[in-house]
N, C-alpha and C. Protein backbone atom coordinates (compact mmCIF):
# COMPACT_ATOMS: atom_id res chain seq x y z
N UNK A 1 0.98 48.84 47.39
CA UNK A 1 0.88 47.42 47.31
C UNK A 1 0.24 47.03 45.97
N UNK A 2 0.59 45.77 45.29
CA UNK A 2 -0.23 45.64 43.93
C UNK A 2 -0.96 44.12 44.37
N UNK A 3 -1.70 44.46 43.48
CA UNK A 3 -2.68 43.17 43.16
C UNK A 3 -2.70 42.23 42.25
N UNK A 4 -2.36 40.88 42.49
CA UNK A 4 -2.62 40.66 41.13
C UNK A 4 -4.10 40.40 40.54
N UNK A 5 -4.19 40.47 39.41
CA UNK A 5 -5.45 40.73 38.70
C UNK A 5 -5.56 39.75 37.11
N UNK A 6 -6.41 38.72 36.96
CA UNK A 6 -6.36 37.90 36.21
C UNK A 6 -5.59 37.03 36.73
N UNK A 7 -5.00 36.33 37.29
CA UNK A 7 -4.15 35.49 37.69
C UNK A 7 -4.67 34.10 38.51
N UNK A 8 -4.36 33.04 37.92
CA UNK A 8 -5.06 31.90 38.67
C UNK A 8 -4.29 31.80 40.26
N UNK A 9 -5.08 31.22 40.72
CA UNK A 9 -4.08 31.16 42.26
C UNK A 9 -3.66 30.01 42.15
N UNK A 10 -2.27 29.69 43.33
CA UNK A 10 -1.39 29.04 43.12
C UNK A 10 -2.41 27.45 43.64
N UNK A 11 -1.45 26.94 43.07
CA UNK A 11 -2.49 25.19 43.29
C UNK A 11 -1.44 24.00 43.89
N UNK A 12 -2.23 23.39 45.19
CA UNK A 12 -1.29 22.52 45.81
C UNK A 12 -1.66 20.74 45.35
N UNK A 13 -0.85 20.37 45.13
CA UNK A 13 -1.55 18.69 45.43
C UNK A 13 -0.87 18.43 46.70
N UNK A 14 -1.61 16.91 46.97
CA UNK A 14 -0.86 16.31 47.64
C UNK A 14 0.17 15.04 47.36
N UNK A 15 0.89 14.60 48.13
CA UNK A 15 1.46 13.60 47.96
C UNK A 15 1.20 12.40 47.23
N UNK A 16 -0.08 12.24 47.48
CA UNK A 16 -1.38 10.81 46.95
C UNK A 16 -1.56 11.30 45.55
N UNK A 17 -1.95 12.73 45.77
CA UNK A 17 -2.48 13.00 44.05
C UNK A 17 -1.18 12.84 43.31
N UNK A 18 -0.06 13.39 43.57
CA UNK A 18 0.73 12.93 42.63
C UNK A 18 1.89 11.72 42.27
N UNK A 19 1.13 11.00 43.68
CA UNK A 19 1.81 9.48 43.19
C UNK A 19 0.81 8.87 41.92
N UNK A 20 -0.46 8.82 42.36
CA UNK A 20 -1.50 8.65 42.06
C UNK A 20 -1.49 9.40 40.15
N UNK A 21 -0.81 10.50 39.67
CA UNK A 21 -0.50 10.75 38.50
C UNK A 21 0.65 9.92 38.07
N UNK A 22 1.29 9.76 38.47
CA UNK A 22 2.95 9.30 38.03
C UNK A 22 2.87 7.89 37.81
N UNK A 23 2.06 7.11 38.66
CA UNK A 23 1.22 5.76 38.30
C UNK A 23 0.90 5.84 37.38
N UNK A 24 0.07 6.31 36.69
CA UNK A 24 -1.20 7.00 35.64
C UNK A 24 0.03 6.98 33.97
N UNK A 25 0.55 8.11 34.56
CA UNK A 25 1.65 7.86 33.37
C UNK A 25 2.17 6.98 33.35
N UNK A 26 3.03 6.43 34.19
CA UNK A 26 3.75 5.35 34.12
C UNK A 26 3.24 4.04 33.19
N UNK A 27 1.93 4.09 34.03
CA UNK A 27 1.06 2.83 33.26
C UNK A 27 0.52 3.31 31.91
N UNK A 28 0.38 4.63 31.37
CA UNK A 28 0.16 4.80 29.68
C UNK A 28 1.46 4.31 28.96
N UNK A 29 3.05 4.94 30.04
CA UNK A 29 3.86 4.72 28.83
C UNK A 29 4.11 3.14 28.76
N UNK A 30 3.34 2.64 29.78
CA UNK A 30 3.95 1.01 29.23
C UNK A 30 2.95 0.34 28.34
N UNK A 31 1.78 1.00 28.04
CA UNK A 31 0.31 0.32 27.25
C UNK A 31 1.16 1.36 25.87
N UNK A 32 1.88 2.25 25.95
CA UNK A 32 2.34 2.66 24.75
C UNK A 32 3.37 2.08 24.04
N UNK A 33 4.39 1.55 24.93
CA UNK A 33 5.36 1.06 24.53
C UNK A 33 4.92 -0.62 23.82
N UNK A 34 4.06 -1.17 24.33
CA UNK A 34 3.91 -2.31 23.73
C UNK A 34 3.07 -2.15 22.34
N UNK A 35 1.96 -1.18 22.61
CA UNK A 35 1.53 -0.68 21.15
C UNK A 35 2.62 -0.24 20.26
N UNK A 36 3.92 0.01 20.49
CA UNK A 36 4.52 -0.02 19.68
C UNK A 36 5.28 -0.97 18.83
N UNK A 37 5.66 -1.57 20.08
CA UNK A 37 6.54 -3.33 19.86
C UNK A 37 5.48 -4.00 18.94
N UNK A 38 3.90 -3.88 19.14
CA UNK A 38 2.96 -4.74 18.22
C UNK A 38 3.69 -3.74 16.86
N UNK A 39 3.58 -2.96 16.74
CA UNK A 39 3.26 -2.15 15.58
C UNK A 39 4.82 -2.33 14.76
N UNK A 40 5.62 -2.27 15.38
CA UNK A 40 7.09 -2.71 15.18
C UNK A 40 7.17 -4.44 14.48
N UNK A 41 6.04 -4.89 14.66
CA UNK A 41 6.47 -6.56 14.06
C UNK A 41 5.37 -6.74 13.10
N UNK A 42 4.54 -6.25 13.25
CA UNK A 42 3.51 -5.50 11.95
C UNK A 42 4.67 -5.27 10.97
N UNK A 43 5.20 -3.95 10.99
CA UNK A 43 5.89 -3.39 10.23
C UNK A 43 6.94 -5.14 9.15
N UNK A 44 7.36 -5.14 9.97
CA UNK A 44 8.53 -6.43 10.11
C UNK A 44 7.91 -7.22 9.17
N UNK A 45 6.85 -7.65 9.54
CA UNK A 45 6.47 -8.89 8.86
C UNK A 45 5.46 -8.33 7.39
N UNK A 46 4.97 -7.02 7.38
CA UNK A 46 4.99 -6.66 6.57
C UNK A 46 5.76 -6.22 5.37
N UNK A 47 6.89 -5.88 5.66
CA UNK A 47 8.04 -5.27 4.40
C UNK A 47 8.20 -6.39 3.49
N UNK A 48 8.55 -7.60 3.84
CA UNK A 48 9.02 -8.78 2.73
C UNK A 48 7.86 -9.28 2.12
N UNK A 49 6.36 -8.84 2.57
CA UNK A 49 5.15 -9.43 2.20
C UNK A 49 5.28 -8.08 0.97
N UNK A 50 5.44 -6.79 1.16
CA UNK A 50 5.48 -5.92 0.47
C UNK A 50 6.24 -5.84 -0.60
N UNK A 51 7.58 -6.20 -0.42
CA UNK A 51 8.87 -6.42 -1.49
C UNK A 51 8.44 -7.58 -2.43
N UNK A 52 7.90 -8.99 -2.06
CA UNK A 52 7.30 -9.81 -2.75
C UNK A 52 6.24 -9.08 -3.70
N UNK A 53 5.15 -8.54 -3.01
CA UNK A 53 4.05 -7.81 -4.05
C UNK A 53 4.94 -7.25 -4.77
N UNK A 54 6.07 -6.33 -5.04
CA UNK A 54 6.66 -5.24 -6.04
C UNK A 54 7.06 -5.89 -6.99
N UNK A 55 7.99 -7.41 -6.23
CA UNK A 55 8.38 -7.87 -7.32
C UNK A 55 7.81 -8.97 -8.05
N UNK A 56 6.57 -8.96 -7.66
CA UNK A 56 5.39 -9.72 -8.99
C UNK A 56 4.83 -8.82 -9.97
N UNK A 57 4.71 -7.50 -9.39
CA UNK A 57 3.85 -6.43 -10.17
C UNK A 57 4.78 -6.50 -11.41
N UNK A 58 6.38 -6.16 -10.72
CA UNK A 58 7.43 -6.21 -11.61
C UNK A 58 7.13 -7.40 -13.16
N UNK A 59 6.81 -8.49 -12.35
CA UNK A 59 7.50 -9.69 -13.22
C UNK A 59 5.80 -9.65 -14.48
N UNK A 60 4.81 -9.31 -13.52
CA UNK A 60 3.51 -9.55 -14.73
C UNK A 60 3.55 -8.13 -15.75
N UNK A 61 4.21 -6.74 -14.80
CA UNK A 61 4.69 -5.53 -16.20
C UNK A 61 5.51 -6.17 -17.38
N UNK A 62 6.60 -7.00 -16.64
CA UNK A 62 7.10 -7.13 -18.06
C UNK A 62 6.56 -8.47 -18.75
N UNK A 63 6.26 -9.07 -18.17
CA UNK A 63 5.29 -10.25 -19.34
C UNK A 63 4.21 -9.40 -20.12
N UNK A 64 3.49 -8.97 -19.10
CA UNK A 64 2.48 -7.48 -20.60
C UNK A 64 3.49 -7.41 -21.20
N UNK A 65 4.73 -6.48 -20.85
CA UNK A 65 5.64 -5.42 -22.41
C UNK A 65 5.85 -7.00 -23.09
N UNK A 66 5.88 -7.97 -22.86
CA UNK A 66 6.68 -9.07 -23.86
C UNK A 66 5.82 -9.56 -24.41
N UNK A 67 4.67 -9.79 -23.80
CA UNK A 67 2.97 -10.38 -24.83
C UNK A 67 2.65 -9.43 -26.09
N UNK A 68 2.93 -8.06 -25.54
CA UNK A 68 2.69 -7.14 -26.45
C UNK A 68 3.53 -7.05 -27.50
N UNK A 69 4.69 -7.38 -26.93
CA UNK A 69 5.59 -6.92 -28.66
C UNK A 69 5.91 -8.35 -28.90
N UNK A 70 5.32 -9.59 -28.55
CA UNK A 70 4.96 -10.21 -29.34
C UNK A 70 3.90 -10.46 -30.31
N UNK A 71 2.89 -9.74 -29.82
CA UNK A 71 1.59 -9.38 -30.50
C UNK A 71 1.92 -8.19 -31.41
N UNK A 72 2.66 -7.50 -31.35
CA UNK A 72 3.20 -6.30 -32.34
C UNK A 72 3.88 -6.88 -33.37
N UNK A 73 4.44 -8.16 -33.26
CA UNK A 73 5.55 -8.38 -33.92
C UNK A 73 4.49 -9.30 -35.04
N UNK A 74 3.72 -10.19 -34.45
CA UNK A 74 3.05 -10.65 -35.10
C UNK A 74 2.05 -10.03 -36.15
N UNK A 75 1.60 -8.98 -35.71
CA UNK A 75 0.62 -8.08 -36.52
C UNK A 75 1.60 -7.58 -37.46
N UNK A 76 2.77 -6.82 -37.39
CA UNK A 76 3.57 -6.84 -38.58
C UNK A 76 3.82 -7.60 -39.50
N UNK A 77 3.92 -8.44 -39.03
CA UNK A 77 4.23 -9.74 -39.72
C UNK A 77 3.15 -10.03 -41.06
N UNK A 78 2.17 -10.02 -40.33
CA UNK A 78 0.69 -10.06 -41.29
C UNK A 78 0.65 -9.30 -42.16
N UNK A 79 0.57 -7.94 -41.94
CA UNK A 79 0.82 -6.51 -42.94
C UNK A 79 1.94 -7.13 -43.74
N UNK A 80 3.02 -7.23 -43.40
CA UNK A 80 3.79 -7.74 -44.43
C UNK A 80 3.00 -8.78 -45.41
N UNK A 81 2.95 -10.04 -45.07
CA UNK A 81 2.38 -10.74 -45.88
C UNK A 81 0.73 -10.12 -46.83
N UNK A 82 0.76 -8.79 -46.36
CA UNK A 82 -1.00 -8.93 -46.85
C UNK A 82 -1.81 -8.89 -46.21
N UNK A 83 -2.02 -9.88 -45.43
CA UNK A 83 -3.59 -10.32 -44.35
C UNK A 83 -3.44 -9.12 -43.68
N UNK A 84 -4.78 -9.18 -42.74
CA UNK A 84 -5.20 -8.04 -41.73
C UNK A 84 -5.47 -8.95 -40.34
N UNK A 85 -4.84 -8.97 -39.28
CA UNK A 85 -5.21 -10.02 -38.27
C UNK A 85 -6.38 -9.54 -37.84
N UNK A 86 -6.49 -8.30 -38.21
CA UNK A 86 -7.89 -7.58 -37.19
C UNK A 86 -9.08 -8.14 -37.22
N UNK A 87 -8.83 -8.27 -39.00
CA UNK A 87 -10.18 -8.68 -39.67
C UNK A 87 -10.99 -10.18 -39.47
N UNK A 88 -12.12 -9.83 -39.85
CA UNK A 88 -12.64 -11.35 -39.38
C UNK A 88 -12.46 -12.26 -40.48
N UNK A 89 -12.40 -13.53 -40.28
CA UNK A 89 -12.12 -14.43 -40.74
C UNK A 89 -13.20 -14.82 -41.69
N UNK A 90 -12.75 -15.65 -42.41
CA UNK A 90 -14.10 -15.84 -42.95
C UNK A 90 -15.23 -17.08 -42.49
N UNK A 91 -16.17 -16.94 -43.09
CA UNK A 91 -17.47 -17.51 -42.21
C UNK A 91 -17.57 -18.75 -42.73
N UNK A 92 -18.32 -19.74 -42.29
CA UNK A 92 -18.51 -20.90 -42.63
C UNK A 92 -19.68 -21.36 -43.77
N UNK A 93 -20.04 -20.13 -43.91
CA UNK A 93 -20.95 -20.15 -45.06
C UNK A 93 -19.87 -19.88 -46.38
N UNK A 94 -19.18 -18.84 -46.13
CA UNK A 94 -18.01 -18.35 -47.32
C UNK A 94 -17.63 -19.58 -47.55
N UNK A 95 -17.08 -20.36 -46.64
CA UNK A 95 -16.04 -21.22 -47.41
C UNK A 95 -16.69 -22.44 -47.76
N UNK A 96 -18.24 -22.92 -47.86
CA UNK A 96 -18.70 -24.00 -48.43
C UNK A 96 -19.21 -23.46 -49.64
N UNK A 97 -19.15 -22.30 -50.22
CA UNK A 97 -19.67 -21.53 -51.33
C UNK A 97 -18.61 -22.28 -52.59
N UNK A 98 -19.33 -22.59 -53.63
CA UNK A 98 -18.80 -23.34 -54.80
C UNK A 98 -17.79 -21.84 -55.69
């Protein structure tokens, strides 16, 4: 004859206990399912709030690139003529000097 050895023994419920589970689940998957439906109109109402942000980031990148190479264009400009835009201007003492 053998024994078993290490082996949990077999386990009964009853009827109650496992209505009493199936309730249990039942009622997580419906507190889940609506956590989802929230999370589903989250989503929703987030994407076009999101697509808006991209396409401002968009629109102020390229006003920088266009400020800048207008500011590039201008500083050339100067070098050409001579001047230095960098430089400071002159002072209000300089220019009342006889």
């Amino acid at each position: 004859m053998t024994e078993r050895t290490g082996a949990a023994p077999p386990v009964a419920y009853t009827v109650e206990e496992v209505e009493r589970y199936v309730a249990a689940v039942a009622s997580q998957r419906v507190e889940l399912e609506l956590a989802i439906a929230h999370a589903k109109a989250r989503i929703a109402r987030a994407v076009p709030i999101e697509d808006r942000l991209a396409a401002l980031e968009r629109q102020v990148a390229q006003l920088l690139a266009e400020r800048a190479g207008v500011a590039h264009t201008a500083t050339l400009a100067a070098h050409r003529n001579g001047s230095d835009p960098a430089a400071p201007g002159p002072s209000a003492d300089e220019g009342s000097r006889p």
